[in-house]
N, C-alpha and C. Protein backbone atom coordinates (compact mmCIF):
# COMPACT_ATOMS: atom_id res chain seq x y z
N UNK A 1 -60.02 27.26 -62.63
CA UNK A 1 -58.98 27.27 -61.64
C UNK A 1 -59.46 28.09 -60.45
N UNK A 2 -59.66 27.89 -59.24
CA UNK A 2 -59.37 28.54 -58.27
C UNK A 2 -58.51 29.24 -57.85
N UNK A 3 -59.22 30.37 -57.27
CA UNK A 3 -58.43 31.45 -56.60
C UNK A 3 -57.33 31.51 -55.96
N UNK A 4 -56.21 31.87 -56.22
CA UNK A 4 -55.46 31.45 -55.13
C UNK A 4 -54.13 30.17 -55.40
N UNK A 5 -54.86 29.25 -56.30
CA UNK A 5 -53.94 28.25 -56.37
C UNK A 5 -53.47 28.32 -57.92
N UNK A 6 -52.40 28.36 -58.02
CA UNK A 6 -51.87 28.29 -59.20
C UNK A 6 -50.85 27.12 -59.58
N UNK A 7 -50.41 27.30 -60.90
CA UNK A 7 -49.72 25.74 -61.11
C UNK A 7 -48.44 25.31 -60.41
N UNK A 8 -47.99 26.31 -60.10
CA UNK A 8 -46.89 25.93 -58.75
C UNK A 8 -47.24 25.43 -57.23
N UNK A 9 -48.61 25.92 -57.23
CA UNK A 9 -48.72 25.35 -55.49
C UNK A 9 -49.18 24.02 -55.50
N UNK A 10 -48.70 23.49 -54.19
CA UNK A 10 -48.76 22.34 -54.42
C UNK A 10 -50.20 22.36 -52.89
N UNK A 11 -50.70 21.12 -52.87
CA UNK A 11 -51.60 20.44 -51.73
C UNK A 11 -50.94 20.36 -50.72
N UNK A 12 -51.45 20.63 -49.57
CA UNK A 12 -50.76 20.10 -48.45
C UNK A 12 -51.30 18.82 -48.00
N UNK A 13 -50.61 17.74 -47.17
CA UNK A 13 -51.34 17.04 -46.76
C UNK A 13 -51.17 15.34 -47.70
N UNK A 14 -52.20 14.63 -47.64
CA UNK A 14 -52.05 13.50 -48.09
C UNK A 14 -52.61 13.67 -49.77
N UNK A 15 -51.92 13.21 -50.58
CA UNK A 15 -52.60 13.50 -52.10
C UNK A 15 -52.21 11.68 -52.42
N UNK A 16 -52.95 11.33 -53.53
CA UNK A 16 -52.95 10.41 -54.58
C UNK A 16 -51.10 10.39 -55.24
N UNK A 17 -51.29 11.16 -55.60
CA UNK A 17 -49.85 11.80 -56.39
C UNK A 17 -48.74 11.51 -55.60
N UNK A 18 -48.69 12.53 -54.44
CA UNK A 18 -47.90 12.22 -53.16
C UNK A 18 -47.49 11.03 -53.08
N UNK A 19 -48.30 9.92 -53.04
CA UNK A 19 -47.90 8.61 -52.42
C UNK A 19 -47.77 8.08 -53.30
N UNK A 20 -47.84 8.20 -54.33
CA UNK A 20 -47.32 7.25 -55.67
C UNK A 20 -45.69 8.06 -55.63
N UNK A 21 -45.64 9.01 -55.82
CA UNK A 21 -44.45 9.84 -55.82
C UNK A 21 -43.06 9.15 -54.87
N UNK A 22 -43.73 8.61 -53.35
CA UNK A 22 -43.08 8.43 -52.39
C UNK A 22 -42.78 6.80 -52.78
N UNK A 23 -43.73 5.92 -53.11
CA UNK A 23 -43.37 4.53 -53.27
C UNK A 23 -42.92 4.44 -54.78
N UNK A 24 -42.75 4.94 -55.66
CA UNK A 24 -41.95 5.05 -56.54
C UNK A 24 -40.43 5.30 -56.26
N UNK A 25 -40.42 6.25 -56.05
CA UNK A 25 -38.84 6.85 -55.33
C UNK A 25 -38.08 6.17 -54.39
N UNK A 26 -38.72 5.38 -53.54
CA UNK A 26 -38.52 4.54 -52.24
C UNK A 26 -37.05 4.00 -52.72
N UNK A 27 -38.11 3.39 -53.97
CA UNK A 27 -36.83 2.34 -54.56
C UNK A 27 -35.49 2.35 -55.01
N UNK A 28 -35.43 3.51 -55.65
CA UNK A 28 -33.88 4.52 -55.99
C UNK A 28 -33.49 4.82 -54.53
N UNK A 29 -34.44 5.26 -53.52
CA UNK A 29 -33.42 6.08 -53.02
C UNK A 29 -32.99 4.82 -51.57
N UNK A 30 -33.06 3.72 -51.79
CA UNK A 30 -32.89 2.06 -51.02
C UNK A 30 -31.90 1.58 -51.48
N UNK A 31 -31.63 1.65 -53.10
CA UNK A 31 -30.98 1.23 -53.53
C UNK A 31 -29.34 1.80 -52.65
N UNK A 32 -29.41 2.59 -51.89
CA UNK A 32 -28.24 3.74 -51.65
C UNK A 32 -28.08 2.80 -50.57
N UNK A 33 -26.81 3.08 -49.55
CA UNK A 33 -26.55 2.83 -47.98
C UNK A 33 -26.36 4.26 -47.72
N UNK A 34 -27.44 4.42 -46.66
CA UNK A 34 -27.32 5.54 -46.21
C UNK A 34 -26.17 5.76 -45.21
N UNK A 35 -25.30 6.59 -46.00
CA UNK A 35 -24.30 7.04 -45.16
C UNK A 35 -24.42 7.70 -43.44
N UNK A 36 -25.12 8.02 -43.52
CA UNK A 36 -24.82 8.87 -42.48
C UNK A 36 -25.65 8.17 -40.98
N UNK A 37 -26.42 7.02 -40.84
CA UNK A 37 -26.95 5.95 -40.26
C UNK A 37 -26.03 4.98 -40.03
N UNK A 38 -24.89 4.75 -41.10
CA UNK A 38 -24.20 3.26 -40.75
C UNK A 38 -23.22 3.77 -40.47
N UNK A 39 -22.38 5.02 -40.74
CA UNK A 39 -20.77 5.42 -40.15
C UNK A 39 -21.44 6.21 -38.73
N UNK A 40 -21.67 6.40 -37.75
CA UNK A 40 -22.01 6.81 -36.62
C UNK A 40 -20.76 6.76 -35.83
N UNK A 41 -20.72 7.96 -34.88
CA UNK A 41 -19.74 7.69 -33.80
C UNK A 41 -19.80 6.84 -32.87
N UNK A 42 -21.59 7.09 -32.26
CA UNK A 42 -21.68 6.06 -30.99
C UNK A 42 -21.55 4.10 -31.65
N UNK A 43 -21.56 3.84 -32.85
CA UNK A 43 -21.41 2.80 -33.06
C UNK A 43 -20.22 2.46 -32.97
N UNK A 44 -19.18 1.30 -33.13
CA UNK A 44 -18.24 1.03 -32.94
C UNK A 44 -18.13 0.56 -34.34
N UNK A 45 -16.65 0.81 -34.96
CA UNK A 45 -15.96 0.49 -36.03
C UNK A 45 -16.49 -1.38 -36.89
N UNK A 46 -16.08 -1.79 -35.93
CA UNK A 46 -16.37 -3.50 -36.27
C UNK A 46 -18.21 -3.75 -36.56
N UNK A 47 -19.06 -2.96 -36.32
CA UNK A 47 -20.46 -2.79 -36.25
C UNK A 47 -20.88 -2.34 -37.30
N UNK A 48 -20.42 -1.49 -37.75
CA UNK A 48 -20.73 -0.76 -39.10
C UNK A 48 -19.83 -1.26 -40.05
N UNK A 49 -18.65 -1.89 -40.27
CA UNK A 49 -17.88 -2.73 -41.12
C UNK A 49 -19.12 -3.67 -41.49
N UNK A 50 -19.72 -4.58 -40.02
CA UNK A 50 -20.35 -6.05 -40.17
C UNK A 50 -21.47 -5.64 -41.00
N UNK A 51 -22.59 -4.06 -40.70
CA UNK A 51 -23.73 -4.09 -41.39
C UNK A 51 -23.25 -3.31 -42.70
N UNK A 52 -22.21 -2.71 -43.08
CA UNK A 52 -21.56 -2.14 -44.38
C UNK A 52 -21.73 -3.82 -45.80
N UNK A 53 -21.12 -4.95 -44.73
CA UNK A 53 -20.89 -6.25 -45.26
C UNK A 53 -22.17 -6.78 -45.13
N UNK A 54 -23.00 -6.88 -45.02
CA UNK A 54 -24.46 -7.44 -44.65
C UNK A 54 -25.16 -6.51 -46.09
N UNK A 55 -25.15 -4.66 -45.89
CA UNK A 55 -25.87 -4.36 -46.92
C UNK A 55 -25.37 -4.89 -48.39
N UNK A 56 -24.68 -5.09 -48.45
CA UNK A 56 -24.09 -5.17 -49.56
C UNK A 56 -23.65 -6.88 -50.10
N UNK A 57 -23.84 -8.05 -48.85
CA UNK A 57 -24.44 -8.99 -49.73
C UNK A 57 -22.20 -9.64 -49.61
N UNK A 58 -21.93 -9.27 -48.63
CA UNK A 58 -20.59 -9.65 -48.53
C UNK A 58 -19.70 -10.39 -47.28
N UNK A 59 -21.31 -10.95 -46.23
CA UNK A 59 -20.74 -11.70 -45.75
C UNK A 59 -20.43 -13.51 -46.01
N UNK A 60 -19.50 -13.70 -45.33
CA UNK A 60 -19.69 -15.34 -45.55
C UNK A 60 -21.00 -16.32 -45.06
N UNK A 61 -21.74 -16.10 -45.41
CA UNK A 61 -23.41 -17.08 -45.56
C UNK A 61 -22.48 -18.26 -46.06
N UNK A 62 -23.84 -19.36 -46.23
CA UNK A 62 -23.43 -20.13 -47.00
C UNK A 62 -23.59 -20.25 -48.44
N UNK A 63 -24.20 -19.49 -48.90
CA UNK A 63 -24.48 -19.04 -50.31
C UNK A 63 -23.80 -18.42 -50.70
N UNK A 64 -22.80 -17.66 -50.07
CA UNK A 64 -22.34 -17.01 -50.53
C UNK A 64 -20.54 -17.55 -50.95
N UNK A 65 -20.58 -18.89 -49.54
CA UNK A 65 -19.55 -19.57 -50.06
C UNK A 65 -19.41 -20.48 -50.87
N UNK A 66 -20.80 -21.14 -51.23
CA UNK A 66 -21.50 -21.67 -52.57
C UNK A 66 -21.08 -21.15 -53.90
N UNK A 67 -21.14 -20.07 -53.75
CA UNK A 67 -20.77 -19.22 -54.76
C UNK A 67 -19.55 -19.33 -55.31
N UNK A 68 -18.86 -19.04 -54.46
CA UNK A 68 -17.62 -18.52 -54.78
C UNK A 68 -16.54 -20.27 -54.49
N UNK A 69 -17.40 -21.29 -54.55
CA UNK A 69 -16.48 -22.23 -54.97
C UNK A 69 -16.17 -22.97 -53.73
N UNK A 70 -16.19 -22.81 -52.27
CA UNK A 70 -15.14 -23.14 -50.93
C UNK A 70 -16.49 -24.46 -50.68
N UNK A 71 -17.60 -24.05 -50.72
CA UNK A 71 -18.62 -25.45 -50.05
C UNK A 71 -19.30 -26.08 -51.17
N UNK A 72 -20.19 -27.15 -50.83
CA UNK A 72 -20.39 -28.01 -51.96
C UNK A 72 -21.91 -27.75 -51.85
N UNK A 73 -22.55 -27.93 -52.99
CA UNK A 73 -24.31 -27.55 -52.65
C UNK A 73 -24.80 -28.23 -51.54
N UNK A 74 -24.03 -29.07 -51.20
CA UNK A 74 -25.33 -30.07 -50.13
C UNK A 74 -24.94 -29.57 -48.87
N UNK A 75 -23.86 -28.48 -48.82
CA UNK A 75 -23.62 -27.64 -47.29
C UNK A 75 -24.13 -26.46 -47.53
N UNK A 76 -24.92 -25.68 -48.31
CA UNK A 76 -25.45 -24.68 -48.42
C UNK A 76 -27.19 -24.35 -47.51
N UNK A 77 -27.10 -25.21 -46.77
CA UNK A 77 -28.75 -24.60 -46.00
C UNK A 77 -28.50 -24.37 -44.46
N UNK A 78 -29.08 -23.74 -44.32
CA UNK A 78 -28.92 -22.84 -43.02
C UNK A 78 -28.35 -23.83 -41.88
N UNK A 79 -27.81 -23.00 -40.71
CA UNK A 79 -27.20 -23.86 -39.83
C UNK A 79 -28.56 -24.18 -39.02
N UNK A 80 -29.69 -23.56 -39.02
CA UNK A 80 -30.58 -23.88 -38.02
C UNK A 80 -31.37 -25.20 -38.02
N UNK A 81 -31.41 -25.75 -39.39
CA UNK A 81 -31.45 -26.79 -40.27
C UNK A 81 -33.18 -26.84 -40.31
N UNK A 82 -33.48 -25.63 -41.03
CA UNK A 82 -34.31 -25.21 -41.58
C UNK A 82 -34.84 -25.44 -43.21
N UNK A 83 -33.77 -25.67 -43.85
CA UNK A 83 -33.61 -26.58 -44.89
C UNK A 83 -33.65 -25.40 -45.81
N UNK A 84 -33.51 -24.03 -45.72
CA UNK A 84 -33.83 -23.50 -46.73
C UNK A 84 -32.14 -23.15 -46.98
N UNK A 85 -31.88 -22.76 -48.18
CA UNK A 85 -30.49 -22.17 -48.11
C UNK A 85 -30.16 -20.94 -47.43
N UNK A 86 -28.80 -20.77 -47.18
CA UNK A 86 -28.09 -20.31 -46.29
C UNK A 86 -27.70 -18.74 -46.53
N UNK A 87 -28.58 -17.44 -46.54
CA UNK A 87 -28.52 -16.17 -47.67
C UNK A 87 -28.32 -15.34 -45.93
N UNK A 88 -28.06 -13.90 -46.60
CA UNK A 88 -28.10 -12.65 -45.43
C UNK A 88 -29.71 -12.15 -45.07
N UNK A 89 -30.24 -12.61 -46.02
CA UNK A 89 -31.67 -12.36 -45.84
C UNK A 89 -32.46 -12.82 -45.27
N UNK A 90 -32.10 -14.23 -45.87
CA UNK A 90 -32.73 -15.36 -44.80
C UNK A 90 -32.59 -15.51 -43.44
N UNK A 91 -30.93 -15.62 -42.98
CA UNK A 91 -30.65 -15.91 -41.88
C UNK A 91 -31.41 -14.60 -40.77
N UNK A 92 -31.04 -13.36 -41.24
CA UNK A 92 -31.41 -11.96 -40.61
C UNK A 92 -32.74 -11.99 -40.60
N UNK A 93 -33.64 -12.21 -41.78
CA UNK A 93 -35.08 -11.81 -41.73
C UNK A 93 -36.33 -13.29 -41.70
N UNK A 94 -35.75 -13.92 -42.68
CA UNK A 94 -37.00 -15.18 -42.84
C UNK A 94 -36.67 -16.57 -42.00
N UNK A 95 -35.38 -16.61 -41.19
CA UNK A 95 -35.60 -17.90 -41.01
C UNK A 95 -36.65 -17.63 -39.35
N UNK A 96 -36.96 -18.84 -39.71
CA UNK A 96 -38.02 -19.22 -38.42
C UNK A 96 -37.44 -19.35 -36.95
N UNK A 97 -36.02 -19.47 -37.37
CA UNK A 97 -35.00 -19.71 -35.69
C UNK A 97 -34.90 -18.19 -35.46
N UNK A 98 -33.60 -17.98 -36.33
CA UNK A 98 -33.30 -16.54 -36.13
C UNK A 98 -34.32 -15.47 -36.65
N UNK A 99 -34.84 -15.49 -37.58
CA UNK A 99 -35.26 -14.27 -37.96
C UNK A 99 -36.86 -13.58 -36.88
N UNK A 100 -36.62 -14.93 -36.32
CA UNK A 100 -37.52 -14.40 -34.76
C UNK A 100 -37.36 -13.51 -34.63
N UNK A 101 -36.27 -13.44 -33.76
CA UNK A 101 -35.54 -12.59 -32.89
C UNK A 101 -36.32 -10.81 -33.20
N UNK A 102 -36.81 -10.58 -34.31
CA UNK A 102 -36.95 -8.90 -34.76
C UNK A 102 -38.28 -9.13 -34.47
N UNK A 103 -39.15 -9.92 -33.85
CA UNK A 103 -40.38 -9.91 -33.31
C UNK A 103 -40.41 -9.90 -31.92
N UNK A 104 -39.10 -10.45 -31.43
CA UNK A 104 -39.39 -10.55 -29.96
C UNK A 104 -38.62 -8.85 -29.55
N UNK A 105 -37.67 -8.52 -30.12
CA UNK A 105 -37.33 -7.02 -30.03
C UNK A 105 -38.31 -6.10 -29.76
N UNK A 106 -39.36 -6.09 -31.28
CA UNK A 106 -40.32 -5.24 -31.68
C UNK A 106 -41.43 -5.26 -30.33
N UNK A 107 -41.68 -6.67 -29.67
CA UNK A 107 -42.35 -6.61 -28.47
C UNK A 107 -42.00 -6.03 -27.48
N UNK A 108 -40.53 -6.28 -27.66
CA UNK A 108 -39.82 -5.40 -25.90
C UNK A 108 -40.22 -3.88 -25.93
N UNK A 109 -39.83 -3.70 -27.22
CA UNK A 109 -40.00 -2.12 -27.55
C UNK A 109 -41.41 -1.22 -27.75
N UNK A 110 -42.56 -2.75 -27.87
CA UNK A 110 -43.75 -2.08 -28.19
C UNK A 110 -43.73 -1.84 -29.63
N UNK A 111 -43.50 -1.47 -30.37
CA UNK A 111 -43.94 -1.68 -31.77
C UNK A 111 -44.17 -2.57 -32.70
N UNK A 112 -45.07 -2.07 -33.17
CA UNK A 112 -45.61 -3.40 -34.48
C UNK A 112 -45.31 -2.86 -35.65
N UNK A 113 -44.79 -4.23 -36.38
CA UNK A 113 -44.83 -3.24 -38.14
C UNK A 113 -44.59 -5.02 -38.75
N UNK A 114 -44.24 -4.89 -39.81
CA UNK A 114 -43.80 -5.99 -40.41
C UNK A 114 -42.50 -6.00 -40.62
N UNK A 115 -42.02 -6.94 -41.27
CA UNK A 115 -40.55 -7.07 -41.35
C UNK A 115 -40.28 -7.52 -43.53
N UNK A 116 -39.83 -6.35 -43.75
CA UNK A 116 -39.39 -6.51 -45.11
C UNK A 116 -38.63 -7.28 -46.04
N UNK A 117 -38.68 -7.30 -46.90
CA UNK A 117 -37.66 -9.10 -47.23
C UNK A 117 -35.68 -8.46 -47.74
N UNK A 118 -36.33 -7.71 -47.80
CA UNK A 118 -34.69 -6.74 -48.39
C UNK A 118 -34.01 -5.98 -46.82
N UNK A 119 -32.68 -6.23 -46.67
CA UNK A 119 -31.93 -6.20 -45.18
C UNK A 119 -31.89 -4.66 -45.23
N UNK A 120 -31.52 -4.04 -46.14
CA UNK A 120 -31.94 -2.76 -46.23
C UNK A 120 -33.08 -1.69 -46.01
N UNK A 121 -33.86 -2.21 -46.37
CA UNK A 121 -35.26 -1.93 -46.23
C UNK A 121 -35.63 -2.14 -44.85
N UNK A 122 -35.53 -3.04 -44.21
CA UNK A 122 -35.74 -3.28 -42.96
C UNK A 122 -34.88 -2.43 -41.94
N UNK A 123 -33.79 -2.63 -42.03
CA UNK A 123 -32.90 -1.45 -41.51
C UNK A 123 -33.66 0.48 -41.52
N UNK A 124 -33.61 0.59 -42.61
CA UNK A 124 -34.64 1.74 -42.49
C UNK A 124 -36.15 1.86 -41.81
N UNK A 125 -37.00 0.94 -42.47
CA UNK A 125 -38.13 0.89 -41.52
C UNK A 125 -37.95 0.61 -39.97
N UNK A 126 -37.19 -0.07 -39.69
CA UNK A 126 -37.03 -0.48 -38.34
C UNK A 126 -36.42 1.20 -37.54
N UNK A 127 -36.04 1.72 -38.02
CA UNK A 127 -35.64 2.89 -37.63
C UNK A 127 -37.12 3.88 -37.14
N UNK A 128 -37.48 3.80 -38.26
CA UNK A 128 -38.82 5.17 -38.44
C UNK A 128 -40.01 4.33 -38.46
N UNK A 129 -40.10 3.57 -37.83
CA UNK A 129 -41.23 2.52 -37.27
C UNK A 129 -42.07 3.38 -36.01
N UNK A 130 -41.47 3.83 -35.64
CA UNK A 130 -42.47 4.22 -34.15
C UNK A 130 -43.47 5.58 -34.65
N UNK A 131 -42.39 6.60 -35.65
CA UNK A 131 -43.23 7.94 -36.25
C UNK A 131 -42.54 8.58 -35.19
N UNK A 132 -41.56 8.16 -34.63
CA UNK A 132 -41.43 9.53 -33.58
C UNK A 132 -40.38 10.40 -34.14
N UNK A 133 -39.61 11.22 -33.29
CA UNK A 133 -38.46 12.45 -34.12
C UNK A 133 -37.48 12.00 -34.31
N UNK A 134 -36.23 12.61 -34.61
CA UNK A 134 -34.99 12.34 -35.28
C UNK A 134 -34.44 11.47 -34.43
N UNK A 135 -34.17 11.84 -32.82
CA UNK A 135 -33.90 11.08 -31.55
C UNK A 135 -33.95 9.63 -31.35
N UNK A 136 -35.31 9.68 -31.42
CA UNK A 136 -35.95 8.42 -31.04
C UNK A 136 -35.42 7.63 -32.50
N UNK A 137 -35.51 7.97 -33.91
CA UNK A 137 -34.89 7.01 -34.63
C UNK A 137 -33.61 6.83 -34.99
N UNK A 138 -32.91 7.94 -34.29
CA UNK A 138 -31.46 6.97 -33.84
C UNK A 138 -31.32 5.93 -33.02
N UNK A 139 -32.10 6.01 -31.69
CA UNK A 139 -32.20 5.10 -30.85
C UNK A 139 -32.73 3.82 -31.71
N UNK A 140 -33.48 3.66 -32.34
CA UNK A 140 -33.76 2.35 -33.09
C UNK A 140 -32.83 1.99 -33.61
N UNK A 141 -31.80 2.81 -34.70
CA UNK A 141 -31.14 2.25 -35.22
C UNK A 141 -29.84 1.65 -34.38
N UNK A 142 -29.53 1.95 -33.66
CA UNK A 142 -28.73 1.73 -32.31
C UNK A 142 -29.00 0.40 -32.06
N UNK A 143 -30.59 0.17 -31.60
CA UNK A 143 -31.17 -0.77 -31.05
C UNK A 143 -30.91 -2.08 -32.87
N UNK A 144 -30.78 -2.03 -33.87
CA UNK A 144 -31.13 -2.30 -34.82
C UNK A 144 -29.67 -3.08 -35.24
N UNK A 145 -29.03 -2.12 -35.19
CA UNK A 145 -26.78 -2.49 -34.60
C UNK A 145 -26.72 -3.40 -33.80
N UNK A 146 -27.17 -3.26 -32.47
CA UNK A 146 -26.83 -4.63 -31.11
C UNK A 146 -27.37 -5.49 -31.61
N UNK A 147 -28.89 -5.63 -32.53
CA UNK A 147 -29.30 -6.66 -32.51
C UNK A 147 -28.36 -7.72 -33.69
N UNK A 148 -28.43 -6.83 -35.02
CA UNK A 148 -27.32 -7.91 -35.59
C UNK A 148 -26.18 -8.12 -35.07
């Protein structure tokens, strides 16, 4: 053992451990809606209702009215007529019409990243995408609100 370091100290910096630690955890702590990102003051009430209903897989898609009995399978694919079915995921992230749209943003804004398949996940990354301070990733998420 070296001097100095004992079984409590930890590494500073980038470790093996660390990052298994962090993409392990990711997942529990995604699973959550982060409170304190979606109830905001500067957002408006009807904004955070719509992405409250989005995280959680509770708007009217068409899959979702599939579901629950109101449309018939052969009205379940996207309105863009993309042919894939009609999900919050899809429409927001994968379809080829709309789910553009978070590339042509990411250009206005200058940043590059990818776009995640879970609406949640994306919501967060899209936030802390740039690496900058607390500020600047409110402003994303702001920017992240107008856009849906």
């Amino acid at each position: 053992m070296m001097s100095g370091s004992g079984p409590l100290t930890q590494p500073k910096g980038y470790t093996a451990s660390g990052a298994y630690r962090l993409l392990t955890e990711t997942t529990q702590i995604n699973d959550q809606i982060p409170t304190k990102l979606l109830w905001r003051k500067d957002v408006p009430l009807k904004v955070s209702v719509f992405a409250w209903r989005l995280f959680h897989n509770r708007l009217p898609s068409k899959l979702n009215l599939f579901r629950r009995g109101i449309i018939l399978p052969e009205a379940r694919n996207c309105v863009s007529g993309c042919d894939s079915h009609e999900s919050e995921s899809h429409l927001f992230l994968s379809c080829a019409f709309f789910g553009h749209l978070w590339q042509l943003v990411r250009n206005w804004l200058c940043v590059h990243s990818a776009d995640p398949s879970h609406i949640l996940d994306h919501f967060i990354q899209f936030g802390s995408s740039t690496g900058y301070g607390r500020s600047r990733c409110s402003f994303m998420h702001l920017i992240w609100f107008a856009t849906t």
